[in-house]
C-alpha atoms as a PDB file:
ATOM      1  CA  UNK A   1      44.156 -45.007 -43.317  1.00  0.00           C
ATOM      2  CA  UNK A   2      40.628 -44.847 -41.718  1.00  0.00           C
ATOM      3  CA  UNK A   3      40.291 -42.478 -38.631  1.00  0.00           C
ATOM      4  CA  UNK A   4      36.922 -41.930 -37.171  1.00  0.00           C
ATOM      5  CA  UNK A   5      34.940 -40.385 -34.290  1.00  0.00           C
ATOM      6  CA  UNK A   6      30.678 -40.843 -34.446  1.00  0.00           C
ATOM      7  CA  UNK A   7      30.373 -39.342 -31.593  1.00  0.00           C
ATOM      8  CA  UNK A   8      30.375 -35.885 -31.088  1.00  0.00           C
ATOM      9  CA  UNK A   9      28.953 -33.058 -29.323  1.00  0.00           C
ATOM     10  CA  UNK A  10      28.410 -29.362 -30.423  1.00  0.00           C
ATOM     11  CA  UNK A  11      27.272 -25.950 -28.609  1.00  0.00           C
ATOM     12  CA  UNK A  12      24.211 -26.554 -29.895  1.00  0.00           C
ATOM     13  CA  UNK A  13      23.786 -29.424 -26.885  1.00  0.00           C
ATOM     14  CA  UNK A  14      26.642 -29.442 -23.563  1.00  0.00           C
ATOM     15  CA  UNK A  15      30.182 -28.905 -26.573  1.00  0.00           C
ATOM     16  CA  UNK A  16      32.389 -26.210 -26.610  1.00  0.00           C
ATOM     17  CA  UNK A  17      32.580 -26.038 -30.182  1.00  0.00           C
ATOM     18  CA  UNK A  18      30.392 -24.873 -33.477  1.00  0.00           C
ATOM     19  CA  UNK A  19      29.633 -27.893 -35.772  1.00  0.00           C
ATOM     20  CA  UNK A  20      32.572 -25.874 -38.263  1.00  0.00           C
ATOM     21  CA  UNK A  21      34.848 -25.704 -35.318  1.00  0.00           C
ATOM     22  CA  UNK A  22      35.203 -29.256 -34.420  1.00  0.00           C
ATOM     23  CA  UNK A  23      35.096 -30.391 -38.574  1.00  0.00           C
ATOM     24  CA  UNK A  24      38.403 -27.799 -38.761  1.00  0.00           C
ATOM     25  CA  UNK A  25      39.812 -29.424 -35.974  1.00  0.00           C
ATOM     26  CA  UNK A  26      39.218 -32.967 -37.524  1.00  0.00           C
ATOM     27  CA  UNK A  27      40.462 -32.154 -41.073  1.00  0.00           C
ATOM     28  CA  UNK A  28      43.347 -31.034 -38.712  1.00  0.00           C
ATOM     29  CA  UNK A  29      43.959 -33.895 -36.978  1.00  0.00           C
ATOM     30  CA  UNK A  30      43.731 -35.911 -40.045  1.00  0.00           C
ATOM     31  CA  UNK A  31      40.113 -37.661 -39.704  1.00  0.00           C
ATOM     32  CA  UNK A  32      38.627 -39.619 -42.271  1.00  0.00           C
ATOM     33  CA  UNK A  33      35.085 -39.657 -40.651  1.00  0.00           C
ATOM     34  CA  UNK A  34      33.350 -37.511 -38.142  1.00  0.00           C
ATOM     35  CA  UNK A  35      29.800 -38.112 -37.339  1.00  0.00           C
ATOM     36  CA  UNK A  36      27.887 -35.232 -35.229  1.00  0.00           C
ATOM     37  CA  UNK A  37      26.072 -36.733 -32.571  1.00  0.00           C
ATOM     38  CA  UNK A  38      23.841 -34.508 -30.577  1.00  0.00           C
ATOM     39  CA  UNK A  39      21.528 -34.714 -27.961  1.00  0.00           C
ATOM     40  CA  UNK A  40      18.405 -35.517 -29.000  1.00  0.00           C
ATOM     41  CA  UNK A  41      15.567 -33.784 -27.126  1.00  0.00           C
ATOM     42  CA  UNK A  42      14.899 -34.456 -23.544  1.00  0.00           C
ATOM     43  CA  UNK A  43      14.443 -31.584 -22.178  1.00  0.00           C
ATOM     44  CA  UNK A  44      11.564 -32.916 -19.487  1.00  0.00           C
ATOM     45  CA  UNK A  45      14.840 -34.163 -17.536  1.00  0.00           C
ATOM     46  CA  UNK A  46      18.090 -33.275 -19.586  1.00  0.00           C
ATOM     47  CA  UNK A  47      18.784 -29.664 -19.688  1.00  0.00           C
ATOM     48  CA  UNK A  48      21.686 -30.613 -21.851  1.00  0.00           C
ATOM     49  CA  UNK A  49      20.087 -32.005 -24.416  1.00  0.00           C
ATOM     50  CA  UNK A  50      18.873 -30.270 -27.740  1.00  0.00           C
ATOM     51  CA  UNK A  51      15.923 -28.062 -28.105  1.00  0.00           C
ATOM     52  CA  UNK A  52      13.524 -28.335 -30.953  1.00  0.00           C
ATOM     53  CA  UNK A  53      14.745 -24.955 -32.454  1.00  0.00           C
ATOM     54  CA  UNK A  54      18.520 -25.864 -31.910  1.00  0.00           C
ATOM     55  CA  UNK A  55      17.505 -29.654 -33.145  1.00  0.00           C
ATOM     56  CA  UNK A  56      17.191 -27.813 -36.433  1.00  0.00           C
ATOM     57  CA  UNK A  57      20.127 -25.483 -36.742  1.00  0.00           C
ATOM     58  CA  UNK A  58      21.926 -28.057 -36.000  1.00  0.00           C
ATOM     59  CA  UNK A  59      20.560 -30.351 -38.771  1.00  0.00           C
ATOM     60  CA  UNK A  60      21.436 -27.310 -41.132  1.00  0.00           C
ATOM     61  CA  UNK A  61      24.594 -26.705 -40.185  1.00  0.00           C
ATOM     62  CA  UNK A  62      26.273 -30.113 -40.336  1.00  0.00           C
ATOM     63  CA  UNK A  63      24.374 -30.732 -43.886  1.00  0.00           C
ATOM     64  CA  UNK A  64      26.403 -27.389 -44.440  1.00  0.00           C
ATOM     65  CA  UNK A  65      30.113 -28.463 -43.438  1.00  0.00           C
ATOM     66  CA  UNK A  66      29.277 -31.678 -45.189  1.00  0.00           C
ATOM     67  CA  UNK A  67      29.227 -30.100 -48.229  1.00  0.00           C
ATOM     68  CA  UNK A  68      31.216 -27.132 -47.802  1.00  0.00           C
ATOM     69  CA  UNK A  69      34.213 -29.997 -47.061  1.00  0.00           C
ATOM     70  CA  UNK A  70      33.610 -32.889 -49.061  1.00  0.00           C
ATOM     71  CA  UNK A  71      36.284 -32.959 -50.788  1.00  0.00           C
ATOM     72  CA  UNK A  72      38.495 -33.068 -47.504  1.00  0.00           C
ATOM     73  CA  UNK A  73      36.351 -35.218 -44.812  1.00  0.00           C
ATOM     74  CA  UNK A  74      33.429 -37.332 -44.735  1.00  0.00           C
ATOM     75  CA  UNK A  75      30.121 -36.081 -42.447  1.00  0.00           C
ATOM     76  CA  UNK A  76      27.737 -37.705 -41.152  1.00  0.00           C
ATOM     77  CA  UNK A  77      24.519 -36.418 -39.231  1.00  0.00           C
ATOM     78  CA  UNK A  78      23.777 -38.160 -36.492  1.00  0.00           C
ATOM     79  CA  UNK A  79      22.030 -38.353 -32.962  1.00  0.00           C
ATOM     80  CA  UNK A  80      22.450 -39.276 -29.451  1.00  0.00           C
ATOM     81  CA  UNK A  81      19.394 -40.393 -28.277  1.00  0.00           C
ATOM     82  CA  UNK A  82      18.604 -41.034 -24.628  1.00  0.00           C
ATOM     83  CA  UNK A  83      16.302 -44.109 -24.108  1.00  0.00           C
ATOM     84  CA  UNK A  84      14.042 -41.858 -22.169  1.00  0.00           C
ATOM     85  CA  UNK A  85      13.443 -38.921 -24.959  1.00  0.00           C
ATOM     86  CA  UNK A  86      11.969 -38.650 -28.576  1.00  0.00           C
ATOM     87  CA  UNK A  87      11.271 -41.862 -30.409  1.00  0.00           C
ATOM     88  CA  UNK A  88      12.440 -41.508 -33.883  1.00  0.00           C
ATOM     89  CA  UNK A  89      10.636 -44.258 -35.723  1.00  0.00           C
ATOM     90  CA  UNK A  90      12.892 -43.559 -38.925  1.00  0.00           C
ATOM     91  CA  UNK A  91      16.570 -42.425 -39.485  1.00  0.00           C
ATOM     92  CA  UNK A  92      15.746 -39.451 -41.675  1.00  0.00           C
ATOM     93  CA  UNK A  93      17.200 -37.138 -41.612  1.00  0.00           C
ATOM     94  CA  UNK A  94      19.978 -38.707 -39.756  1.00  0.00           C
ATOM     95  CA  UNK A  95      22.495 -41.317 -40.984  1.00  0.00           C
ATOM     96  CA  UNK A  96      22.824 -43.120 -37.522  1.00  0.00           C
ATOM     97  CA  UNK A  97      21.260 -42.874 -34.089  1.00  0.00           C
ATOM     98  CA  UNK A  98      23.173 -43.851 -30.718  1.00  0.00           C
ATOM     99  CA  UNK A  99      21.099 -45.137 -28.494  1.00  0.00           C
ATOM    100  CA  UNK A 100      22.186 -44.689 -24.269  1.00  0.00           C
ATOM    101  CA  UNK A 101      20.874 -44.345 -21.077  1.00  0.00           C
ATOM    102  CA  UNK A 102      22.442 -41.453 -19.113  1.00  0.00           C
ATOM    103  CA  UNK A 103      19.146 -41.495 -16.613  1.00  0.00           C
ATOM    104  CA  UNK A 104      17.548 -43.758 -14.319  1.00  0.00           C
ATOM    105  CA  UNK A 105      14.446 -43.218 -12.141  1.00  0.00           C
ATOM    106  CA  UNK A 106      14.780 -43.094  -8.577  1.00  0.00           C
ATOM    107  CA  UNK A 107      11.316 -42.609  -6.811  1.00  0.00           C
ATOM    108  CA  UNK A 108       9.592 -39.887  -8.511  1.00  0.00           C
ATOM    109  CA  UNK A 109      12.598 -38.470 -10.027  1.00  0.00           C
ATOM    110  CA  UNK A 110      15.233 -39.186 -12.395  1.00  0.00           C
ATOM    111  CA  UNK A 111      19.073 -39.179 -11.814  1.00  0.00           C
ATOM    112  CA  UNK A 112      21.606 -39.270 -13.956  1.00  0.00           C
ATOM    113  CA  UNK A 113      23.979 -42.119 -13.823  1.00  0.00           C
ATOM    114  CA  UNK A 114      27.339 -40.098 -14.948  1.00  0.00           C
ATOM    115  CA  UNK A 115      27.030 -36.941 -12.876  1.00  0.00           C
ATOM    116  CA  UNK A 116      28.744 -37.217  -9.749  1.00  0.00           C
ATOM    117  CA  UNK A 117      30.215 -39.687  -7.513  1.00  0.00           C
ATOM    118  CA  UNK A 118      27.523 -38.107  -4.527  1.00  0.00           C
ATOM    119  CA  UNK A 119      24.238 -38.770  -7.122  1.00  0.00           C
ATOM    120  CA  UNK A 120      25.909 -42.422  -7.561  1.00  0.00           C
ATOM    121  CA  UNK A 121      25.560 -42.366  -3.755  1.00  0.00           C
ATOM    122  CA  UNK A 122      22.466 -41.539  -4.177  1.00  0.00           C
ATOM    123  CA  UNK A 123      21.105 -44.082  -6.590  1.00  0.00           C
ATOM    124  CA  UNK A 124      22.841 -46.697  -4.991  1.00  0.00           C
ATOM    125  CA  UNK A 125      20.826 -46.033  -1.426  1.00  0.00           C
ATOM    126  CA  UNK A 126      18.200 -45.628  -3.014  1.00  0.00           C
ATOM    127  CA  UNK A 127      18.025 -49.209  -4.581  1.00  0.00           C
ATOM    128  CA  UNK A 128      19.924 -50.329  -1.660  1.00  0.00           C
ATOM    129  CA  UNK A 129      23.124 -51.592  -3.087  1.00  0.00           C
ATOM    130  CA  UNK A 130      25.265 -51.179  -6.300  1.00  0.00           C
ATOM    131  CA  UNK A 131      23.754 -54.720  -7.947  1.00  0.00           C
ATOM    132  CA  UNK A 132      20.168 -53.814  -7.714  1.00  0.00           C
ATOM    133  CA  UNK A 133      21.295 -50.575  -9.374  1.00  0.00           C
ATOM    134  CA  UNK A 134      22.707 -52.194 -12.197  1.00  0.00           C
ATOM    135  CA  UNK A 135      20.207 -54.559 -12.438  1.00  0.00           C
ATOM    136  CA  UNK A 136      17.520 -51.245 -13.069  1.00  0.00           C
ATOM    137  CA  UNK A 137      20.396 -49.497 -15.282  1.00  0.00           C
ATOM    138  CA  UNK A 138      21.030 -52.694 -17.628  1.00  0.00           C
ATOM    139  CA  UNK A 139      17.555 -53.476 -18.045  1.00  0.00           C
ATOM    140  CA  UNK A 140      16.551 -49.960 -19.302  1.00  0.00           C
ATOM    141  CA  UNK A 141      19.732 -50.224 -21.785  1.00  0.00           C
ATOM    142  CA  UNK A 142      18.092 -53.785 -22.814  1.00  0.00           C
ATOM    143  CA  UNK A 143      15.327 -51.719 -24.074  1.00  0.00           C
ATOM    144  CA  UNK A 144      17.691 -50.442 -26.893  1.00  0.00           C
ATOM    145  CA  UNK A 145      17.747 -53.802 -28.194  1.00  0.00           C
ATOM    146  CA  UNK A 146      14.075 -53.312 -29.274  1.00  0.00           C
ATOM    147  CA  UNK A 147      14.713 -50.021 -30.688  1.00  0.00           C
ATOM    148  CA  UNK A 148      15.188 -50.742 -34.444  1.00  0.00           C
ATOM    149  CA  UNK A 149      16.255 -46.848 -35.109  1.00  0.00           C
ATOM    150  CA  UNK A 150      19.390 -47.320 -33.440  1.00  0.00           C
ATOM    151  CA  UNK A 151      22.746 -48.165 -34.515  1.00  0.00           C
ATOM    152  CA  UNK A 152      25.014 -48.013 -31.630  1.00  0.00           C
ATOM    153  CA  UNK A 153      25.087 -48.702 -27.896  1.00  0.00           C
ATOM    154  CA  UNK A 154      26.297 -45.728 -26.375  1.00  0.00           C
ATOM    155  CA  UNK A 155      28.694 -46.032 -23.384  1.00  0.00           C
ATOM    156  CA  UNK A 156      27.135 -49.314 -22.280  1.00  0.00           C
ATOM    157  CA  UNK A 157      28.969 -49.342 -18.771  1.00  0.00           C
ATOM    158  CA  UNK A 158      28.359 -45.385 -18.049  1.00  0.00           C
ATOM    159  CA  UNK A 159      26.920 -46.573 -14.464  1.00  0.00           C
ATOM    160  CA  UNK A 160      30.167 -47.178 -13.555  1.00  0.00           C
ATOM    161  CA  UNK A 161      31.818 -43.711 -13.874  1.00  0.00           C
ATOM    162  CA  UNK A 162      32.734 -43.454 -10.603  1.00  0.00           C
ATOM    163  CA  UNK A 163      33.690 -47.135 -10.132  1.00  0.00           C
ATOM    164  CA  UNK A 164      37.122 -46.672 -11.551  1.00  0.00           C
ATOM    165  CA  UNK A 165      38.823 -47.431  -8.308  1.00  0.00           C
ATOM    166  CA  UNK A 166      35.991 -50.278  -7.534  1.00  0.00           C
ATOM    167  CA  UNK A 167      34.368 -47.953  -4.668  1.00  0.00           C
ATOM    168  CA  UNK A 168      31.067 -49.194  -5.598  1.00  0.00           C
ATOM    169  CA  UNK A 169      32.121 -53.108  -6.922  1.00  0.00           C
ATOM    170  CA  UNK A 170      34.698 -55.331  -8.009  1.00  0.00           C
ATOM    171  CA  UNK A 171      34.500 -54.999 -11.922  1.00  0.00           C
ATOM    172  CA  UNK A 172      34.872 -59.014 -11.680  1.00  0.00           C
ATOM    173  CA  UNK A 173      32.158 -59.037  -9.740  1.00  0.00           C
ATOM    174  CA  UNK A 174      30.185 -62.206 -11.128  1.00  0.00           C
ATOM    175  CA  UNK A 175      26.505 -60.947 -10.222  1.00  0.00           C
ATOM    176  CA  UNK A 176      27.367 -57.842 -11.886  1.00  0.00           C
ATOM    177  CA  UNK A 177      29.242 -59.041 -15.077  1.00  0.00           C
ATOM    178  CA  UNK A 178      26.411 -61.522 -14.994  1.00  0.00           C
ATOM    179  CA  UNK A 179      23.699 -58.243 -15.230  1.00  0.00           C
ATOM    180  CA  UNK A 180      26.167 -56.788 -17.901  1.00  0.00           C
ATOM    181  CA  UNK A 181      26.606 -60.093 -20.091  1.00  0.00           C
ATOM    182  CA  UNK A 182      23.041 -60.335 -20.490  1.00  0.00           C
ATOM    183  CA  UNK A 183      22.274 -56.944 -21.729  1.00  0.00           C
ATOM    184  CA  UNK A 184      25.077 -57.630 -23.814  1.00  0.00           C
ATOM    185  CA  UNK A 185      23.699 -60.834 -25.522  1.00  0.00           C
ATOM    186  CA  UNK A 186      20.559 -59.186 -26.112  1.00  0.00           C
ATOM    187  CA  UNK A 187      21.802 -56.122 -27.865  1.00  0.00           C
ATOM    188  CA  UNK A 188      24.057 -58.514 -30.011  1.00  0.00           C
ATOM    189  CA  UNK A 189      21.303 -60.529 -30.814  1.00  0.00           C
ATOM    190  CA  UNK A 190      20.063 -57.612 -32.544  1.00  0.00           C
ATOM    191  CA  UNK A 191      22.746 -56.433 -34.746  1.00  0.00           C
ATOM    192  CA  UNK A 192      24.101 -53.512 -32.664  1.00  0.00           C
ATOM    193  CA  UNK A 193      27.188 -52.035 -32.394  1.00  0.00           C
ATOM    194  CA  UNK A 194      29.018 -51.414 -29.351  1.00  0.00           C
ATOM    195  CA  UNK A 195      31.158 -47.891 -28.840  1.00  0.00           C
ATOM    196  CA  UNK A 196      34.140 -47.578 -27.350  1.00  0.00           C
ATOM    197  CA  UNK A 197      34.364 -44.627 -25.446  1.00  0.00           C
ATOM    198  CA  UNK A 198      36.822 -42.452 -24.931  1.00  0.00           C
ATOM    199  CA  UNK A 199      35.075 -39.012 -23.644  1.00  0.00           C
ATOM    200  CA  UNK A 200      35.432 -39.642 -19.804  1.00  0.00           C
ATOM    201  CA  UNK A 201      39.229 -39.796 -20.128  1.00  0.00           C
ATOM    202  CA  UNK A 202      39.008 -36.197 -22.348  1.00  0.00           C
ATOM    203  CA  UNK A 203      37.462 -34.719 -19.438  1.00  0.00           C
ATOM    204  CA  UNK A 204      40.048 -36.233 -16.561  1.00  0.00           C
ATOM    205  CA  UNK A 205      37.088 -38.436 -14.533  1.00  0.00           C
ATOM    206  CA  UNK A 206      38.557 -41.543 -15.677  1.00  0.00           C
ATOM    207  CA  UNK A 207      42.001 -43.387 -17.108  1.00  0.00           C
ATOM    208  CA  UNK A 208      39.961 -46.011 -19.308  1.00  0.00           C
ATOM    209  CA  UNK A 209      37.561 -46.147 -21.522  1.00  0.00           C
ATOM    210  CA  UNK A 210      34.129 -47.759 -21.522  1.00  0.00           C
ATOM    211  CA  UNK A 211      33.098 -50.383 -21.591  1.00  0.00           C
ATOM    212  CA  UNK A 212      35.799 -52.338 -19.266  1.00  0.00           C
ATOM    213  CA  UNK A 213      37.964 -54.632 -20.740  1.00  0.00           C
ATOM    214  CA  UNK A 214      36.296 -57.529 -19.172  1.00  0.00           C
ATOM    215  CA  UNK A 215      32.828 -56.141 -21.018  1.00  0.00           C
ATOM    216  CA  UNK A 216      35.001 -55.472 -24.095  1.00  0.00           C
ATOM    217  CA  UNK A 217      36.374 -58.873 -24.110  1.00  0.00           C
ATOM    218  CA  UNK A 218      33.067 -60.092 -23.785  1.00  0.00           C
ATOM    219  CA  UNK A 219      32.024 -58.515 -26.669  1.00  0.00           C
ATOM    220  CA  UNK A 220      34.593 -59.897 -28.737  1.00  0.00           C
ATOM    221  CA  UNK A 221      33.905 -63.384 -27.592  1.00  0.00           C
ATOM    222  CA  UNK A 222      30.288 -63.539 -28.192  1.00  0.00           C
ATOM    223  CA  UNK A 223      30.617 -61.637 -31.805  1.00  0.00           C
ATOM    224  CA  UNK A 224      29.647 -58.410 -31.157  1.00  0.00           C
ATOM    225  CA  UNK A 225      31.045 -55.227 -33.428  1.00  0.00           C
ATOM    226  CA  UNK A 226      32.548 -52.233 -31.996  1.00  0.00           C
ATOM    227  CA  UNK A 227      33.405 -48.521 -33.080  1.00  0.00           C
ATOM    228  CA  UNK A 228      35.760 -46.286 -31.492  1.00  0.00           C
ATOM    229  CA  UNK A 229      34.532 -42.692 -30.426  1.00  0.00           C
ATOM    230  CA  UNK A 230      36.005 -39.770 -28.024  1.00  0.00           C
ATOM    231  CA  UNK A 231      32.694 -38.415 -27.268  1.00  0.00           C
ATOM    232  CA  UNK A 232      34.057 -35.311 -27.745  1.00  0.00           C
ATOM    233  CA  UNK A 233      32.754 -32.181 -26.025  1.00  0.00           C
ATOM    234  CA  UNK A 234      35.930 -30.057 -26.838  1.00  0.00           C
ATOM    235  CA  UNK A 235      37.557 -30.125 -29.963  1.00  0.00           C
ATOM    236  CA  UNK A 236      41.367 -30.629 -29.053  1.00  0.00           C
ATOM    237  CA  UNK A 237      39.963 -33.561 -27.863  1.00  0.00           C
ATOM    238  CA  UNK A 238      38.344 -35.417 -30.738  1.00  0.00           C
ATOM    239  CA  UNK A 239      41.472 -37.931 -30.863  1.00  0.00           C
ATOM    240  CA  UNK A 240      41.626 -38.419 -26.652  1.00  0.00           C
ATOM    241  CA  UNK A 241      43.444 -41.921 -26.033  1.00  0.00           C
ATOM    242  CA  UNK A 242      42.721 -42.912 -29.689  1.00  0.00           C
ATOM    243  CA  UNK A 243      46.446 -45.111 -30.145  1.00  0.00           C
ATOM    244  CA  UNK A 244      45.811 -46.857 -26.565  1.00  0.00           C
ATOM    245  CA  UNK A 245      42.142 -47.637 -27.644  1.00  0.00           C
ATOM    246  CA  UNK A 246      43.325 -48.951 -30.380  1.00  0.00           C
ATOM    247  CA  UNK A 247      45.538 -51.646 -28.414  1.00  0.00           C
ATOM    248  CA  UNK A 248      43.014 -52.383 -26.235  1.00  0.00           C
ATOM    249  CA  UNK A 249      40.743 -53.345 -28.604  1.00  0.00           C
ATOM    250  CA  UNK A 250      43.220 -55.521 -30.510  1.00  0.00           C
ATOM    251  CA  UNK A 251      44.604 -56.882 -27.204  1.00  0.00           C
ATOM    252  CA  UNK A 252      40.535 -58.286 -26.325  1.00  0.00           C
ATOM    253  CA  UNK A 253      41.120 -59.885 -29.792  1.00  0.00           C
ATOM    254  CA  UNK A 254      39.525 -57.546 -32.146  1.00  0.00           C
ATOM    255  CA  UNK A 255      40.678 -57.663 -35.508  1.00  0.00           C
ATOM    256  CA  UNK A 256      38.041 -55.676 -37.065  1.00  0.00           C
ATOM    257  CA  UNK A 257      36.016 -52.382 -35.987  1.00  0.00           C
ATOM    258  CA  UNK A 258      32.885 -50.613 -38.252  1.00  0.00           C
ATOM    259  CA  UNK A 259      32.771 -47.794 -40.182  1.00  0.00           C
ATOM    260  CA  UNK A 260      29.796 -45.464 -41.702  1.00  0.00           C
ATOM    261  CA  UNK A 261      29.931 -45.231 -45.371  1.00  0.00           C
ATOM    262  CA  UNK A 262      27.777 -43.569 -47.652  1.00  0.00           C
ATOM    263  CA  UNK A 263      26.082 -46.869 -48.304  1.00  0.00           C
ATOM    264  CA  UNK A 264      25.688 -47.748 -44.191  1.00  0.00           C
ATOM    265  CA  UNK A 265      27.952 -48.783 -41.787  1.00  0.00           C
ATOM    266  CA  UNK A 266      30.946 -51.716 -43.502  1.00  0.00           C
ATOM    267  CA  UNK A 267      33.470 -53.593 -41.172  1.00  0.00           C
ATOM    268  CA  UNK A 268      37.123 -52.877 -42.238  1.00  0.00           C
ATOM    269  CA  UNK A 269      40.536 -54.352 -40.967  1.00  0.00           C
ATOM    270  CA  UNK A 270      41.783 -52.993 -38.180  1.00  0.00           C
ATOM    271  CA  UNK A 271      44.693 -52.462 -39.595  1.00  0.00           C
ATOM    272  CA  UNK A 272      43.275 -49.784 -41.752  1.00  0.00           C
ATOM    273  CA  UNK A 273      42.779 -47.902 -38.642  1.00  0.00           C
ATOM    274  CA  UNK A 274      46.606 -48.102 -37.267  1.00  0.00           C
END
């Protein structure tokens, strides 16, 4: 059986957890996979992210638990990179780069899109109304498309947060799936792989995952490949809503999801994953 999570967060960034802490807690839980996923450094807006000094502990100490547990899990080092910090015009030394947008610029500021339901307020005034918000949000995660260093498409539908309960929009909204289906078809058209993402569920802001089903179906329909990841901050929570993700996907028609290998990232059955 396969059981991965890519993407995953550390003390060395906004976890809870040492880089040994959460590999325990996966050899624990039975993973097959865990990829570290950190944020890269953006520290001109994101206080969060990574540091140049922690960039490299961090570096050394998942090459560490790689080895030190080879035998029991495989490791990958990875990074979260926003689209608005450090171009990294080459994996080394990471095996795979997410690529997201957790920011957008408002005026002469930026604010970012998953805080709070009050800075979603604010963006939304700001552009005037929830559309021409999305339409600014979509086309900065187009620009991922372009960026040949990543893998995956973080949390493609983070904007919406605080839309669970349609506050903002009607998920089957057409202008909006219409902004959404076109970033879509661009990042497809270059060979990246969508995430489905658990992490906002973990932390009790939301009861699905991203993207929404009717982005997920979407996916599935125009080809796309998908991974499954908690985005996990806290290490009991590296398997959050993993079964029910699982049916989702399959239920949009999946039959397939990719996995990182030594030799790059291979699409297996999904019924090596159940």
């Amino acid at each position: 059986m396969i059981k991965q999570n890519l993407h995953t967060h550390s003390l060395y960034c906004d976890g809870k957890n040492s880089i040994e802490e959460m590999t325990l807690e996966a050899i624990q839980k039975e993973f097959t996979v865990l990829g570290f996923s950190g944020h890269g450094n953006c520290r001109e807006i994101d206080d969060y992210s990574m540091t140049e000094a922690n960039t490299q502990k961090y570096i050394q100490d998942v090459l560490a638990v790689k080895e030190k547990y080879k035998d029991q899990i495989h490791i990958f080092l990875g990074i979260e990179e926003d689209i608005l910090g450090q171009r990294f015009k080459k994996h080394h030394p990471y095996d795979y780069i997410i690529g997201s947008v957790h920011f957008v610029k408002a005026g002469n500021q930026y604010l970012a899109v998953d805080q709070s339901q009050e800075i979603t307020h604010q963006l939304v005034a700001y552009f005037g109304d929830f559309l021409s918000y999305a339409k600014s949000y979509y086309n900065e995660v187009k620009k991922i498309a372009n960026r040949s260093e990543v893998d995956i498409v973080g949390h493609i539908d983070l904007l919406t947060k605080f839309n669970e309960n349609e506050a903002f929009i009607s998920f089957d909204d057409q202008e909006y799936l219409q902004l959404a289906y076109e970033c879509i078809d661009m990042l497809i058209e270059h060979k990246k792989i969508f995430e489905v993402n658990t992490g906002a569920i973990a932390r009790g802001q939301r009861q699905t995952p991203y993207p929404h089903h009717l982005l997920l179906k979407y996916i599935h329909d125009h080809g796309g490949k998908i991974c499954l990841n908690s985005d996990c901050h806290q290490k009991e929570m590296l398997d959050c809503y993993y079964q029910e993700a699982l049916k989702l996907i399959q239920d949009c028609g999946f039959t397939s999801m990719m996995v990182l290998t030594e030799q790059g990232f291979m699409e297996k059955e999904i019924q090596e994953f159940l």
